[in-house]
PDB file of N, CA and C in Angstrom:
ATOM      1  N   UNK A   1       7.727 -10.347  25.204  1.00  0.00           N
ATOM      2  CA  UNK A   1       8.866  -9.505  24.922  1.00  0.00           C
ATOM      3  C   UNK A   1       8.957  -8.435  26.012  1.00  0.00           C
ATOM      4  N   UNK A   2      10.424  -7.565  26.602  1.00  0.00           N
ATOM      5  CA  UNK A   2      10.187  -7.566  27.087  1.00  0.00           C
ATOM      6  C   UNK A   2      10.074  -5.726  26.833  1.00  0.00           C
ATOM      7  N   UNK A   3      10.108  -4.489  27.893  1.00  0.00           N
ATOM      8  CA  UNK A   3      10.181  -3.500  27.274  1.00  0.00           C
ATOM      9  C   UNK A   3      11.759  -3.042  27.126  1.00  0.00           C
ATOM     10  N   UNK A   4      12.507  -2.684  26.102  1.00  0.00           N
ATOM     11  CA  UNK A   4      13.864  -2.516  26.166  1.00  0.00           C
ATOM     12  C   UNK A   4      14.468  -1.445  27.084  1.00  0.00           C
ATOM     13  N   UNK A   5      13.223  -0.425  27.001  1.00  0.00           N
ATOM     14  CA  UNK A   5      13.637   0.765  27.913  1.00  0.00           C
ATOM     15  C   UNK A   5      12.986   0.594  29.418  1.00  0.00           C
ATOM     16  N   UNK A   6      13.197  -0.489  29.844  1.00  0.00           N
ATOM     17  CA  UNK A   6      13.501  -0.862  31.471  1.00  0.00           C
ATOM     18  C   UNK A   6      14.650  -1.910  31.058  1.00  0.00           C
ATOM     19  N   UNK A   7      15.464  -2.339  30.498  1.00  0.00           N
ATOM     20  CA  UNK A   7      16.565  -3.030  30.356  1.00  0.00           C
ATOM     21  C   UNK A   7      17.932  -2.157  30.904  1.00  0.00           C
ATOM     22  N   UNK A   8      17.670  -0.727  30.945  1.00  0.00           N
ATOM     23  CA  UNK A   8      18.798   0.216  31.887  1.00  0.00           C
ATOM     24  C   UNK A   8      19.934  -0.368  30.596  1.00  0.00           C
ATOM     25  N   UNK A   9      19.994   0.047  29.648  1.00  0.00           N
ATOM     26  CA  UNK A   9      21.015  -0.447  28.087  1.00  0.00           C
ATOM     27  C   UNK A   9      21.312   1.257  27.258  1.00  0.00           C
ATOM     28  N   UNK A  10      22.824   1.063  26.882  1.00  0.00           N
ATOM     29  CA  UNK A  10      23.314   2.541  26.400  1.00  0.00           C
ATOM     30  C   UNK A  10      23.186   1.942  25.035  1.00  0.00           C
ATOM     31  N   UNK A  11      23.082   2.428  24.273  1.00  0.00           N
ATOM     32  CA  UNK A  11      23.550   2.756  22.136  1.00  0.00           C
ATOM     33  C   UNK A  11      24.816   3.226  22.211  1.00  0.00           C
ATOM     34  N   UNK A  12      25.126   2.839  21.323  1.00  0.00           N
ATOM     35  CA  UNK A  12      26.406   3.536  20.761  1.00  0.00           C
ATOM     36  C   UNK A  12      26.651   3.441  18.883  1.00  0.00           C
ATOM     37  N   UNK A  13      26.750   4.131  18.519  1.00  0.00           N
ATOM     38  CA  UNK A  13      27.036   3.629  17.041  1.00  0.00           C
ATOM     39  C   UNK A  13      28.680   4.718  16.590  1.00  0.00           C
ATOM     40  N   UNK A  14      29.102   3.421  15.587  1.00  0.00           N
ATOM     41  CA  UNK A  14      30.395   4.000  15.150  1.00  0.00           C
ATOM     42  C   UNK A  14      30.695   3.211  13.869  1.00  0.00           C
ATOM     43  N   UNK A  15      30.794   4.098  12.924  1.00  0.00           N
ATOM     44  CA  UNK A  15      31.756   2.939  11.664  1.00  0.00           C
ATOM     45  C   UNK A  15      30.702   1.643  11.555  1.00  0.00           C
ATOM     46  N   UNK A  16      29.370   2.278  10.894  1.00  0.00           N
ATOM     47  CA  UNK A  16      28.357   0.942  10.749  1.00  0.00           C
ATOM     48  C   UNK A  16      28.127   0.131  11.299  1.00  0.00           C
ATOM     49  N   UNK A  17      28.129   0.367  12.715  1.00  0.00           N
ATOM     50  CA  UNK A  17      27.867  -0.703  14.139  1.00  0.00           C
ATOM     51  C   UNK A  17      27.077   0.051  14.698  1.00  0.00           C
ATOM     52  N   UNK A  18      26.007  -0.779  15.128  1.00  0.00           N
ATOM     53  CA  UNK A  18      25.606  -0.181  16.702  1.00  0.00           C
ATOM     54  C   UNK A  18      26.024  -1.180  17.636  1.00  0.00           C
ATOM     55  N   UNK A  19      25.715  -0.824  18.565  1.00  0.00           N
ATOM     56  CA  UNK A  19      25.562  -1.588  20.409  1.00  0.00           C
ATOM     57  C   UNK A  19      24.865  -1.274  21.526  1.00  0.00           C
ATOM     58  N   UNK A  20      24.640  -2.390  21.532  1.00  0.00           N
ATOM     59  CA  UNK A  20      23.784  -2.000  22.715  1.00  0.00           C
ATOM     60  C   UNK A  20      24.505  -2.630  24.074  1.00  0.00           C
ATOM     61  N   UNK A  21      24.787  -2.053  25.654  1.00  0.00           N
ATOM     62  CA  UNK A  21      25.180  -2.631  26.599  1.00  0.00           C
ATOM     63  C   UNK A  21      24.263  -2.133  27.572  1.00  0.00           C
ATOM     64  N   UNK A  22      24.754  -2.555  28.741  1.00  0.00           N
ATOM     65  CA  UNK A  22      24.359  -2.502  30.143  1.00  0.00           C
ATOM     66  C   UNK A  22      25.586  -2.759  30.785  1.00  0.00           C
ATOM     67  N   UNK A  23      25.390  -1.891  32.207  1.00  0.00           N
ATOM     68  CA  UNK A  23      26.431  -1.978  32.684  1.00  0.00           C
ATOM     69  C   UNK A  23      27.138  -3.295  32.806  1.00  0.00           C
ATOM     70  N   UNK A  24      27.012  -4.135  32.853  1.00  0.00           N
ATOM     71  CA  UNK A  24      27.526  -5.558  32.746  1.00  0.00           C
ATOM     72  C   UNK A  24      28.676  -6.042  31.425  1.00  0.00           C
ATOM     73  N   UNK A  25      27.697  -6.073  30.395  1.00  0.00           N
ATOM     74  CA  UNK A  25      28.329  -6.896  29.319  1.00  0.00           C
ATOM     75  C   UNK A  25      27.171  -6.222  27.962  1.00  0.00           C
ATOM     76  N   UNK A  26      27.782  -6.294  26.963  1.00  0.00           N
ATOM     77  CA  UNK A  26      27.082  -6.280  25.401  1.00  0.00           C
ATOM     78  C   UNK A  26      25.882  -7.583  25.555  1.00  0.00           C
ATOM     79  N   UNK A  27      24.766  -6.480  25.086  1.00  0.00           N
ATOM     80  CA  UNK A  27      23.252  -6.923  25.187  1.00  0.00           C
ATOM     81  C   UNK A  27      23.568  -8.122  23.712  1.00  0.00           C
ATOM     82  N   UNK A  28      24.099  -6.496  22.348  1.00  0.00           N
ATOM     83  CA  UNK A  28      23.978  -7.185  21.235  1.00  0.00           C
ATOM     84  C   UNK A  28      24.735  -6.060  19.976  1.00  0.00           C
ATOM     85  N   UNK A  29      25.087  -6.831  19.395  1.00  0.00           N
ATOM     86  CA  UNK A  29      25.169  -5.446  18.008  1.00  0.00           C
ATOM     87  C   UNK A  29      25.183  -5.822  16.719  1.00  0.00           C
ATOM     88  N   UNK A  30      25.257  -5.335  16.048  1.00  0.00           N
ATOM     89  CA  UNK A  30      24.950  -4.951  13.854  1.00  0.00           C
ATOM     90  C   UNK A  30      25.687  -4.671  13.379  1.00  0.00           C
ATOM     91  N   UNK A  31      26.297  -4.732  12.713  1.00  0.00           N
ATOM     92  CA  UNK A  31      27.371  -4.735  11.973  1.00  0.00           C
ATOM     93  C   UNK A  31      27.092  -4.422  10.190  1.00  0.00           C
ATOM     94  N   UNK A  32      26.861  -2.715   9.791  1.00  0.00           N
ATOM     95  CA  UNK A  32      25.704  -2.719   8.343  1.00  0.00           C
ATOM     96  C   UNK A  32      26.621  -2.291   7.583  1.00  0.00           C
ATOM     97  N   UNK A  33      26.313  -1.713   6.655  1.00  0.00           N
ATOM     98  CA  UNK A  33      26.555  -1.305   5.149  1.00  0.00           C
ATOM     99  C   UNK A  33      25.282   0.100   4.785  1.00  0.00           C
ATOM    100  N   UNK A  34      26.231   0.722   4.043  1.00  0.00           N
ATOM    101  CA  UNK A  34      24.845   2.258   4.002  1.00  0.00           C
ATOM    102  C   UNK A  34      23.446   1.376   2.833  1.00  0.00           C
ATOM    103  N   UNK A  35      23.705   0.513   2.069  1.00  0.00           N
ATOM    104  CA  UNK A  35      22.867   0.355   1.287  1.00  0.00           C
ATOM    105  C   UNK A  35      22.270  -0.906   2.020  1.00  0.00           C
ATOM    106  N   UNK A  36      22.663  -1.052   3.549  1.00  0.00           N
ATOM    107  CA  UNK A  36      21.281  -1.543   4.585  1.00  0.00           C
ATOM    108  C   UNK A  36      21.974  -3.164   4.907  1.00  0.00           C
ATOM    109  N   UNK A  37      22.719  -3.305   3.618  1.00  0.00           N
ATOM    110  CA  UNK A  37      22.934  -4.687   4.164  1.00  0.00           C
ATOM    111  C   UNK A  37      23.826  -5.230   5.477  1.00  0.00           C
ATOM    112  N   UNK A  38      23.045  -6.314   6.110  1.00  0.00           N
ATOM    113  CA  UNK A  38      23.939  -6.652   7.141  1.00  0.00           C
ATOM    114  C   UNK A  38      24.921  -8.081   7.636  1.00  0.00           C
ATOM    115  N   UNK A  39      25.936  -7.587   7.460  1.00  0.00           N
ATOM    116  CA  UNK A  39      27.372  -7.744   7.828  1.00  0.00           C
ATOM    117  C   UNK A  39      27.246  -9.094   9.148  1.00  0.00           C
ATOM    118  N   UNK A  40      26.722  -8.604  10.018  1.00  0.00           N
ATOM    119  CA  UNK A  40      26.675  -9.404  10.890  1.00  0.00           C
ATOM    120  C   UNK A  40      25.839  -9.012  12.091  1.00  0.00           C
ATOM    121  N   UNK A  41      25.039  -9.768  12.667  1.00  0.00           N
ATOM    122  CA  UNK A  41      24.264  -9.389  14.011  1.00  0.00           C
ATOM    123  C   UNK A  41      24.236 -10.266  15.073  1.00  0.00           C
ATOM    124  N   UNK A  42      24.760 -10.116  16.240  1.00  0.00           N
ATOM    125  CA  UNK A  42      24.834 -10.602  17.437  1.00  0.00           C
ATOM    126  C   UNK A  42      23.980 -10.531  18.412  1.00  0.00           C
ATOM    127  N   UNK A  43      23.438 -11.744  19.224  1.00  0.00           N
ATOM    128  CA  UNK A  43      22.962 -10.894  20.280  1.00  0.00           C
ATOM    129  C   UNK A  43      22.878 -11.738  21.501  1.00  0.00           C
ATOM    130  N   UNK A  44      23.925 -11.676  22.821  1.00  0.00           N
ATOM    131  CA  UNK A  44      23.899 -12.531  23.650  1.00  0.00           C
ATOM    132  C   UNK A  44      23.292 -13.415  24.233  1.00  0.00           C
ATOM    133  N   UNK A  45      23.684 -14.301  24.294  1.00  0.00           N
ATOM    134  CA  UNK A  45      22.470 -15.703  24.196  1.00  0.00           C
ATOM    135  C   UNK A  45      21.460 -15.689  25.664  1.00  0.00           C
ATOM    136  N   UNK A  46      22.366 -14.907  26.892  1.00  0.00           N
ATOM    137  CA  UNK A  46      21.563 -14.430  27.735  1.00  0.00           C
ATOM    138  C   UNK A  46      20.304 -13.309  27.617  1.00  0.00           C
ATOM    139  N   UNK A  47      20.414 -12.546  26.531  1.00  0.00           N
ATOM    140  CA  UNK A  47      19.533 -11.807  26.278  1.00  0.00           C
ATOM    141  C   UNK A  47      18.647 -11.913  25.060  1.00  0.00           C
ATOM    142  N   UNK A  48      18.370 -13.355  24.630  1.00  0.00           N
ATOM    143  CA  UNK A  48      17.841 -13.643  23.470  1.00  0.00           C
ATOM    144  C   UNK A  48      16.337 -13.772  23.680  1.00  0.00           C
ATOM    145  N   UNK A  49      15.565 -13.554  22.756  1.00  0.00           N
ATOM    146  CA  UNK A  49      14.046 -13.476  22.890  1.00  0.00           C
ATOM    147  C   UNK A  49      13.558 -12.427  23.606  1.00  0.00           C
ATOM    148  N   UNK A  50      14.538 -11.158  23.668  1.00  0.00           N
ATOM    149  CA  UNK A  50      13.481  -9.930  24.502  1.00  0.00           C
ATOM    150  C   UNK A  50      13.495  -8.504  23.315  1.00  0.00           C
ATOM    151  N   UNK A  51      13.719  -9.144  22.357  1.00  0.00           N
ATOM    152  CA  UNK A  51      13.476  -7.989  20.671  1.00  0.00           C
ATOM    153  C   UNK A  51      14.454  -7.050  20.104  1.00  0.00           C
ATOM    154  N   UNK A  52      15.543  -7.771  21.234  1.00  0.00           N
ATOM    155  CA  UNK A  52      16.860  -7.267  20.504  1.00  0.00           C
ATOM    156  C   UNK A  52      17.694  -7.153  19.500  1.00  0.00           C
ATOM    157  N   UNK A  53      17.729  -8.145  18.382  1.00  0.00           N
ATOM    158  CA  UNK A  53      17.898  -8.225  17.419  1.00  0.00           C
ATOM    159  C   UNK A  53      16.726  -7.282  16.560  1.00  0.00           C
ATOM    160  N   UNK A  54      15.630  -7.402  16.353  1.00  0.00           N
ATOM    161  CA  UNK A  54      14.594  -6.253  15.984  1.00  0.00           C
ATOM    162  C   UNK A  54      14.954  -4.625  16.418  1.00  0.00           C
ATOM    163  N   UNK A  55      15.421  -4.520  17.407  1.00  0.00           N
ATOM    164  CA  UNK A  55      15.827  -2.881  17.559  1.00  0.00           C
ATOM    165  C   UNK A  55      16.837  -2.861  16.992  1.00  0.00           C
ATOM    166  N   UNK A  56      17.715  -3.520  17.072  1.00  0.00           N
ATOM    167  CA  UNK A  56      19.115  -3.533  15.982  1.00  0.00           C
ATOM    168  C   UNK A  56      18.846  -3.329  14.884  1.00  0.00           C
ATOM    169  N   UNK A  57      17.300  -3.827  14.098  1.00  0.00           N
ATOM    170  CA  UNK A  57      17.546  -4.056  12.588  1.00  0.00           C
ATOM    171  C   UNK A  57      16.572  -3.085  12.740  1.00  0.00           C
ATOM    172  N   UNK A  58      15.706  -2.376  13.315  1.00  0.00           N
ATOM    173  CA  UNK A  58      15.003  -1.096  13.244  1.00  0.00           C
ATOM    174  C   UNK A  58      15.887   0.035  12.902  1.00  0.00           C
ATOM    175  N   UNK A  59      16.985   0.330  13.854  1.00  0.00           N
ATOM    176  CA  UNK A  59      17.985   1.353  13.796  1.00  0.00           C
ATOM    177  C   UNK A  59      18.740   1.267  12.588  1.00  0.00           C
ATOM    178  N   UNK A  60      19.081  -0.168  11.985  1.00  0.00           N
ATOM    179  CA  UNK A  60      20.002  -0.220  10.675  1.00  0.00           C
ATOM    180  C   UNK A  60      18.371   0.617   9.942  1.00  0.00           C
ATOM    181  N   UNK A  61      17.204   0.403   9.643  1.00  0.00           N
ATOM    182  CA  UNK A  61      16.828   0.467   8.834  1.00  0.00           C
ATOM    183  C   UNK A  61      16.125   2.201   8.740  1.00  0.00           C
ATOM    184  N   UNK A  62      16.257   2.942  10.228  1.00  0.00           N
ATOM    185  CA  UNK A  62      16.018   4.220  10.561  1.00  0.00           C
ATOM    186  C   UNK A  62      17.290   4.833   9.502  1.00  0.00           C
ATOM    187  N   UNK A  63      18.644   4.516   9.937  1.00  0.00           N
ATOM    188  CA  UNK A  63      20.083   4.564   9.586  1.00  0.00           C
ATOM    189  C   UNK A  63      19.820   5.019   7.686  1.00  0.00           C
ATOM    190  N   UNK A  64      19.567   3.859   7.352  1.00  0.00           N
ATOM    191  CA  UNK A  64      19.813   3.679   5.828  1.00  0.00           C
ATOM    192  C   UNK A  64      18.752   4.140   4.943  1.00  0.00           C
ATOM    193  N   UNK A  65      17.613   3.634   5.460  1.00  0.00           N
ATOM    194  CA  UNK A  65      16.341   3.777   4.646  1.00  0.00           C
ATOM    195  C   UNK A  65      16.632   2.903   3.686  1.00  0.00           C
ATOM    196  N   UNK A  66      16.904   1.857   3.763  1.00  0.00           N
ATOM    197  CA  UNK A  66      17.034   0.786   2.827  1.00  0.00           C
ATOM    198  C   UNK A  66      16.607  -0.386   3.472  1.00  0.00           C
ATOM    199  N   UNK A  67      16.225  -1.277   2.111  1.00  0.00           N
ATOM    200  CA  UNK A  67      15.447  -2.853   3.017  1.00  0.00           C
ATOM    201  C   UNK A  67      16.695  -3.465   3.188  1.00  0.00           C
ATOM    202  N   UNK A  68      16.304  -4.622   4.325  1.00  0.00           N
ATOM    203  CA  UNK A  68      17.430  -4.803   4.951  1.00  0.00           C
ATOM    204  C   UNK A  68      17.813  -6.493   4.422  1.00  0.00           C
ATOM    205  N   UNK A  69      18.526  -6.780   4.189  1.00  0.00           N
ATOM    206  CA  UNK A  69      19.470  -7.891   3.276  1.00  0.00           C
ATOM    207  C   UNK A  69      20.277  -8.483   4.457  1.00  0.00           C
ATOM    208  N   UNK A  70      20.158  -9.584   4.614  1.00  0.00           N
ATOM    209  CA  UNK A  70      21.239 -10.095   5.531  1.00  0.00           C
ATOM    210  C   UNK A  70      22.760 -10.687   4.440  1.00  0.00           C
ATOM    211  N   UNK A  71      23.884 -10.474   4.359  1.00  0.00           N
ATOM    212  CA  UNK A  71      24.786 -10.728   3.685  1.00  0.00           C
ATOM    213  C   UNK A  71      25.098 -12.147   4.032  1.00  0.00           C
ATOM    214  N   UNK A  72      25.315 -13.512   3.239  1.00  0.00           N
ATOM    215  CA  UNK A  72      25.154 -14.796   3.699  1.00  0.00           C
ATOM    216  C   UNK A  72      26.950 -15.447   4.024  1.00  0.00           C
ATOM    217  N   UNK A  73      27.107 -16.284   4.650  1.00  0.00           N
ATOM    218  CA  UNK A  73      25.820 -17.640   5.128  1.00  0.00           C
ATOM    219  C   UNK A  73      24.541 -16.873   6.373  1.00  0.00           C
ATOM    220  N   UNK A  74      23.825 -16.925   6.178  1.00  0.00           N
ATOM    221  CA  UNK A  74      22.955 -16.752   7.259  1.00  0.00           C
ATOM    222  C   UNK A  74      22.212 -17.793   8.184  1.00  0.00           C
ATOM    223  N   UNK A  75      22.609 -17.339   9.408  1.00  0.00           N
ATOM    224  CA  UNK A  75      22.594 -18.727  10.376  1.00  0.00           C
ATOM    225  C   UNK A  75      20.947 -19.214  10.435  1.00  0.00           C
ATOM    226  N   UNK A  76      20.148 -20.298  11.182  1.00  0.00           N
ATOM    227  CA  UNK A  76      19.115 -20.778  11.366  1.00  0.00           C
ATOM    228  C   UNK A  76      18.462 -19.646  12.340  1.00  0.00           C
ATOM    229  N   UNK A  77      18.755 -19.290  13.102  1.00  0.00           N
ATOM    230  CA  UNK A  77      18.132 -18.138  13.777  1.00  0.00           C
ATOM    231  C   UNK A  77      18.591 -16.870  12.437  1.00  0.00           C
ATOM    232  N   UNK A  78      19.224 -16.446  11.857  1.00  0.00           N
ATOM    233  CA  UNK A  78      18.934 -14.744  11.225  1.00  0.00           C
ATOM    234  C   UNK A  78      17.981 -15.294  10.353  1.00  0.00           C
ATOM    235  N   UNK A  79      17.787 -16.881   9.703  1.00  0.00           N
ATOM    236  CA  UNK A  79      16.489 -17.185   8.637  1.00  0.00           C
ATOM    237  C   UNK A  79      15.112 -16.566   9.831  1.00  0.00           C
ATOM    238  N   UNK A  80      15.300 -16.614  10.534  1.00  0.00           N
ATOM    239  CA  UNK A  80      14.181 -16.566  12.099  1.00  0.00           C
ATOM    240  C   UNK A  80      13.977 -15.291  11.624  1.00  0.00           C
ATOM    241  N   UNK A  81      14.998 -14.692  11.950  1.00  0.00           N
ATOM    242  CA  UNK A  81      14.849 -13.101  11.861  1.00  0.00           C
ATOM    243  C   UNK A  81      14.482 -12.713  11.081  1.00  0.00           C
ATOM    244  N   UNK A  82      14.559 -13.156   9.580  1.00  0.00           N
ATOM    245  CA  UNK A  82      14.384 -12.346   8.235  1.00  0.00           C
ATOM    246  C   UNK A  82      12.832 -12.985   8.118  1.00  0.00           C
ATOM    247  N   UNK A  83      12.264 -13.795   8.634  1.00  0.00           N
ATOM    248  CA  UNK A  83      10.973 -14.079   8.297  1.00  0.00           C
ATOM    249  C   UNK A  83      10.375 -13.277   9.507  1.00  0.00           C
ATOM    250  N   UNK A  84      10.559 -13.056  10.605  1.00  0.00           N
ATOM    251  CA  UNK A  84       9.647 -12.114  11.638  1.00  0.00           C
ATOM    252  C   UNK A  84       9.864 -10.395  11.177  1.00  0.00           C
ATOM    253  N   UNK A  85      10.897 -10.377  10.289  1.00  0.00           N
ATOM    254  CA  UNK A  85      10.409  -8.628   9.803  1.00  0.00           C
ATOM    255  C   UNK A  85      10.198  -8.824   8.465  1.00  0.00           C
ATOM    256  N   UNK A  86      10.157  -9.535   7.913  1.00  0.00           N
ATOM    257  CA  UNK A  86      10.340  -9.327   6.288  1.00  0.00           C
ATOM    258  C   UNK A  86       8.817  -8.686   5.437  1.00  0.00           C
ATOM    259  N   UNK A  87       7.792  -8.448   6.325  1.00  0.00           N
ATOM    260  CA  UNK A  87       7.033  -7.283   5.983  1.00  0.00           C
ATOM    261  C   UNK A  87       7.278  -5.918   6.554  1.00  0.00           C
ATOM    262  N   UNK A  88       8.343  -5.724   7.351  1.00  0.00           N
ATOM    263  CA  UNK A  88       8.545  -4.697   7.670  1.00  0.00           C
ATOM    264  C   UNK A  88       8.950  -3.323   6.187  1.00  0.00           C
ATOM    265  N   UNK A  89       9.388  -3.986   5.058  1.00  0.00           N
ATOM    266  CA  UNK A  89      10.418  -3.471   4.319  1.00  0.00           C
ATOM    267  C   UNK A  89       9.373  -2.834   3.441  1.00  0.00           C
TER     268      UNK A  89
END
């Protein structure tokens, strides 16, 4: 993995989103709900496997203080996701 803070990437959050970019293009973003659940999470297929989706669902879960629920259908990769944090909660 890689470290995010040498990725040169801004935050932004608005209206239960974050994002993350670089000067280029959107790394990735979240899409939540205050009671944690999430809406939807993206994360460019060029930038997949460097723990981006995990800082996304860190910040929803800094955000809410709530465990985090993915709202369904949930794709074969967010099942990925919900089993690599699901002791986080």
């Amino acid at each position: 993995m890689i470290d995010l803070n040498n990725l040169n990437y801004r935050l932004s959050e608005a209206d239960g989103v974050f994002i993350l970019k670089n000067d280029n293009t959107t790394l990735g973003f979240v899409r939540f709900n205050n009671n944690g659940e999430v809406e939807y999470i993206f994360v460019n297929s060029l930038f997949r496997k460097k723990g981006i989706a995990k800082k996304l669902i860190r910040l929803v879960i800094k955000k809410t203080g709530k465990k985090i629920v993915l709202q369904k259908p949930v794709s074969p990769l967010g099942l990925k996701l919900l089993k690599s944090i699901e002791n986080w909660n």
